[in-house]
N, C-alpha and C. Protein backbone atom coordinates (compact mmCIF):
# COMPACT_ATOMS: atom_id res chain seq x y z
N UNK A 1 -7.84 8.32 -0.20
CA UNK A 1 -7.27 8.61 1.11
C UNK A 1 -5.76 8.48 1.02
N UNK A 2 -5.32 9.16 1.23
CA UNK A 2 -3.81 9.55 0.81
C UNK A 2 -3.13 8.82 2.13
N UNK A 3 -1.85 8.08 2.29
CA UNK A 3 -0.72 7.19 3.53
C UNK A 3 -0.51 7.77 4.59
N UNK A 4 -0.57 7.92 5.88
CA UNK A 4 0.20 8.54 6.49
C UNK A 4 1.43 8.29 7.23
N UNK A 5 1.92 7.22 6.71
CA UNK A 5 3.22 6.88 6.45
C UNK A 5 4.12 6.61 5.47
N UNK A 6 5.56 6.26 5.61
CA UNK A 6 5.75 5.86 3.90
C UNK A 6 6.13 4.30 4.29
N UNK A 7 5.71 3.73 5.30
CA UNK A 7 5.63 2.03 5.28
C UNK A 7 4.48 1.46 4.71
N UNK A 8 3.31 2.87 5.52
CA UNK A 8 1.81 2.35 4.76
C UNK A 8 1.49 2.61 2.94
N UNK A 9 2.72 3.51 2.76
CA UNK A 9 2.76 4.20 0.83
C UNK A 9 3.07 2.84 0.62
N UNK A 10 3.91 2.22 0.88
CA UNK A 10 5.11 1.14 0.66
C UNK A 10 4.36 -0.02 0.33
N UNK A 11 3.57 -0.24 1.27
CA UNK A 11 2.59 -1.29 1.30
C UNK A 11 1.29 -1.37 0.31
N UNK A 12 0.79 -0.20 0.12
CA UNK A 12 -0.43 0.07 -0.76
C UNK A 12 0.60 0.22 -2.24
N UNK A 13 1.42 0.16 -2.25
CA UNK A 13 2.04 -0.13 -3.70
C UNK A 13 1.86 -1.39 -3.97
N UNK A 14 2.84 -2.36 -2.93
CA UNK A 14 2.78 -3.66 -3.09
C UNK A 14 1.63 -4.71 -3.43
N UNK A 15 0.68 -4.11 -2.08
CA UNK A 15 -0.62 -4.71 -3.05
C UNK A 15 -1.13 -4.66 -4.61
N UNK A 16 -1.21 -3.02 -4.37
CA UNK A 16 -1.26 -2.68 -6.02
C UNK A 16 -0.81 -3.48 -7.13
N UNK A 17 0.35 -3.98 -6.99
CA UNK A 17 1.08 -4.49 -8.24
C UNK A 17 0.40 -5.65 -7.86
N UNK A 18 0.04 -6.42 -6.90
CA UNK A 18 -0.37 -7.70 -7.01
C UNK A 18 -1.75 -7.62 -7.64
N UNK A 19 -2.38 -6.72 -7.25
CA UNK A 19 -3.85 -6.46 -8.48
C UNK A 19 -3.66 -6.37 -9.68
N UNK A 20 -2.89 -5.58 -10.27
CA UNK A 20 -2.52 -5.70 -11.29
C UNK A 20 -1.30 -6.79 -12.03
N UNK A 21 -1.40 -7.85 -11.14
CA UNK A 21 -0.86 -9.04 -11.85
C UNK A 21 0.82 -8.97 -12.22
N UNK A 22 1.41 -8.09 -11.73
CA UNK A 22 2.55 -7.30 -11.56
C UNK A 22 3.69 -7.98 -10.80
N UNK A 23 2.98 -9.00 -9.94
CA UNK A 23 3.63 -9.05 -8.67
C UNK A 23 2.82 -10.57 -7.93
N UNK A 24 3.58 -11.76 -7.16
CA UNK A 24 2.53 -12.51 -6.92
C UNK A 24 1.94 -12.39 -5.74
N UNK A 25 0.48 -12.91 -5.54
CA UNK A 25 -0.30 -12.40 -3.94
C UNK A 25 0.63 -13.39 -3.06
N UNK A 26 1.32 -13.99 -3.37
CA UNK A 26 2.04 -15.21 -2.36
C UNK A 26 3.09 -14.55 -1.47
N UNK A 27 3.48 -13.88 -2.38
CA UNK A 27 4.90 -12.72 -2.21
C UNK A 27 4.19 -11.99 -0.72
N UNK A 28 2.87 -11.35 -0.64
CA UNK A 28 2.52 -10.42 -0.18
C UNK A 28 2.60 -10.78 1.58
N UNK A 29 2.82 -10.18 2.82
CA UNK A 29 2.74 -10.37 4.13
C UNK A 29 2.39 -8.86 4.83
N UNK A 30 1.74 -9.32 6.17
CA UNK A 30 1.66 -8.41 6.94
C UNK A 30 0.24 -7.61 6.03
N UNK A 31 0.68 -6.30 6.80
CA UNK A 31 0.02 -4.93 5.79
C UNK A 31 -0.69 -5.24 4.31
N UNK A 32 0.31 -5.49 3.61
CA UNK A 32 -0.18 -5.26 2.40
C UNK A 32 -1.19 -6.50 2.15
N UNK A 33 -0.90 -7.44 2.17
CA UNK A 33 -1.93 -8.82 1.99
C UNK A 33 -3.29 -8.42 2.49
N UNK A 34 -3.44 -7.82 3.59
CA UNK A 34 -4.61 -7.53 4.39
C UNK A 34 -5.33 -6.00 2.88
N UNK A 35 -4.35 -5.15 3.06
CA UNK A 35 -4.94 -4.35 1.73
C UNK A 35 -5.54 -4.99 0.44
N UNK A 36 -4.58 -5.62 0.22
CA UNK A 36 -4.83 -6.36 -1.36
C UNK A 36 -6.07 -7.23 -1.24
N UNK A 37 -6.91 -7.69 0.14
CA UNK A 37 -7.94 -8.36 0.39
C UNK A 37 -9.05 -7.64 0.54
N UNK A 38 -8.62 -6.08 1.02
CA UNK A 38 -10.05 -5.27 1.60
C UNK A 38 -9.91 -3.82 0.64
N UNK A 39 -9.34 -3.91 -0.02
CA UNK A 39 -9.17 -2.67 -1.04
C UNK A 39 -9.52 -2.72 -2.24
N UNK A 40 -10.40 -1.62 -3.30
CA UNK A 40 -10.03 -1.87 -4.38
C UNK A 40 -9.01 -1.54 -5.30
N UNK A 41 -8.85 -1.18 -6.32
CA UNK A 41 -7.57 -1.09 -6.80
C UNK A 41 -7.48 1.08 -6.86
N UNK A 42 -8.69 1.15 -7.16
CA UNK A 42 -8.65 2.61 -6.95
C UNK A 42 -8.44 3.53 -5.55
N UNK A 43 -8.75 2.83 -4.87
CA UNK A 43 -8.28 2.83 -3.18
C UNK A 43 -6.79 2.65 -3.20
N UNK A 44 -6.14 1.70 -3.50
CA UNK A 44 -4.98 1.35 -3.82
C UNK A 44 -4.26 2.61 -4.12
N UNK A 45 -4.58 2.96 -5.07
CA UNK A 45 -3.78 3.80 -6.62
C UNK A 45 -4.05 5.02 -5.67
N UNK A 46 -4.75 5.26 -4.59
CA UNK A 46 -5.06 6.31 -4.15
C UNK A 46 -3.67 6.82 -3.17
N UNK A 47 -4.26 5.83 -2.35
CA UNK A 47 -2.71 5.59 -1.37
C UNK A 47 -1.09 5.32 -1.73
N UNK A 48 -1.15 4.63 -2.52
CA UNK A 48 0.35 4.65 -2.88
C UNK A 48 0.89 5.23 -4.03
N UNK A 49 0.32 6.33 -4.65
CA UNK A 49 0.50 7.53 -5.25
C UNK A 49 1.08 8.94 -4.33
N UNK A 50 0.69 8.65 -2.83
CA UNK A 50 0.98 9.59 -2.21
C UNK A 50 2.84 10.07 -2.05
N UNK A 51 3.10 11.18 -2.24
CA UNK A 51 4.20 11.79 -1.68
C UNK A 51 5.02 10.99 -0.48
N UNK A 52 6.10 10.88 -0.22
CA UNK A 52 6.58 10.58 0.67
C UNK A 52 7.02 11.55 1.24
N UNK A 53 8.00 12.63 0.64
CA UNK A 53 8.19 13.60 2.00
C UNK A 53 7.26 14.23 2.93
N UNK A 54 7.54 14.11 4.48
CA UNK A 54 7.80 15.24 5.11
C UNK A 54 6.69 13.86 6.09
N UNK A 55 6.52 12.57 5.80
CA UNK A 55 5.98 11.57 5.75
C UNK A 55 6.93 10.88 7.29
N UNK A 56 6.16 10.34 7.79
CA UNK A 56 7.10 9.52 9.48
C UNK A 56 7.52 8.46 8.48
N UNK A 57 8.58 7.90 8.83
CA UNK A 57 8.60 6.27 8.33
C UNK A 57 7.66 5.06 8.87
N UNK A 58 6.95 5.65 10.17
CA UNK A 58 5.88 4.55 10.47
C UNK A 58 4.59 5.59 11.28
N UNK A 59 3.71 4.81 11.33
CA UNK A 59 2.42 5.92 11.97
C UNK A 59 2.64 5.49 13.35
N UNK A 60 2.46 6.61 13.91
CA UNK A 60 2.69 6.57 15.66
C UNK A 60 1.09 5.91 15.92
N UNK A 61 0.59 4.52 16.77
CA UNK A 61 -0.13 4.46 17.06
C UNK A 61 -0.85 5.66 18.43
């Protein structure tokens, strides 16, 4: 499932690296912590692979 923002790209990176040991889960807040808990890493890699242009900087609720 590809971001539809680039705060939510931003975030599904961050987790990412913390799965992959990259990065520490301590570091992590908000958004991404909640990902890095309910995601797997291929979910991950899914989302924050996505493109950023043409992307809102935040999702309009």
């Amino acid at each position: 499932m590809p971001a539809k923002s680039k705060k939510q790209q931003m975030a599904a990176g961050a987790a990412l690296a913390a799965k992959r040991g990259e990065r520490k889960v301590s570091s992590l807040k908000g958004a991404s912590r909640g990902m890095y808990k309910s995601m797997s890493k291929s979910e991950l890699r899914k989302m924050a692979k996505t493109k950023r242009k043409g992307k809102p900087k935040q999702k309009r609720r």
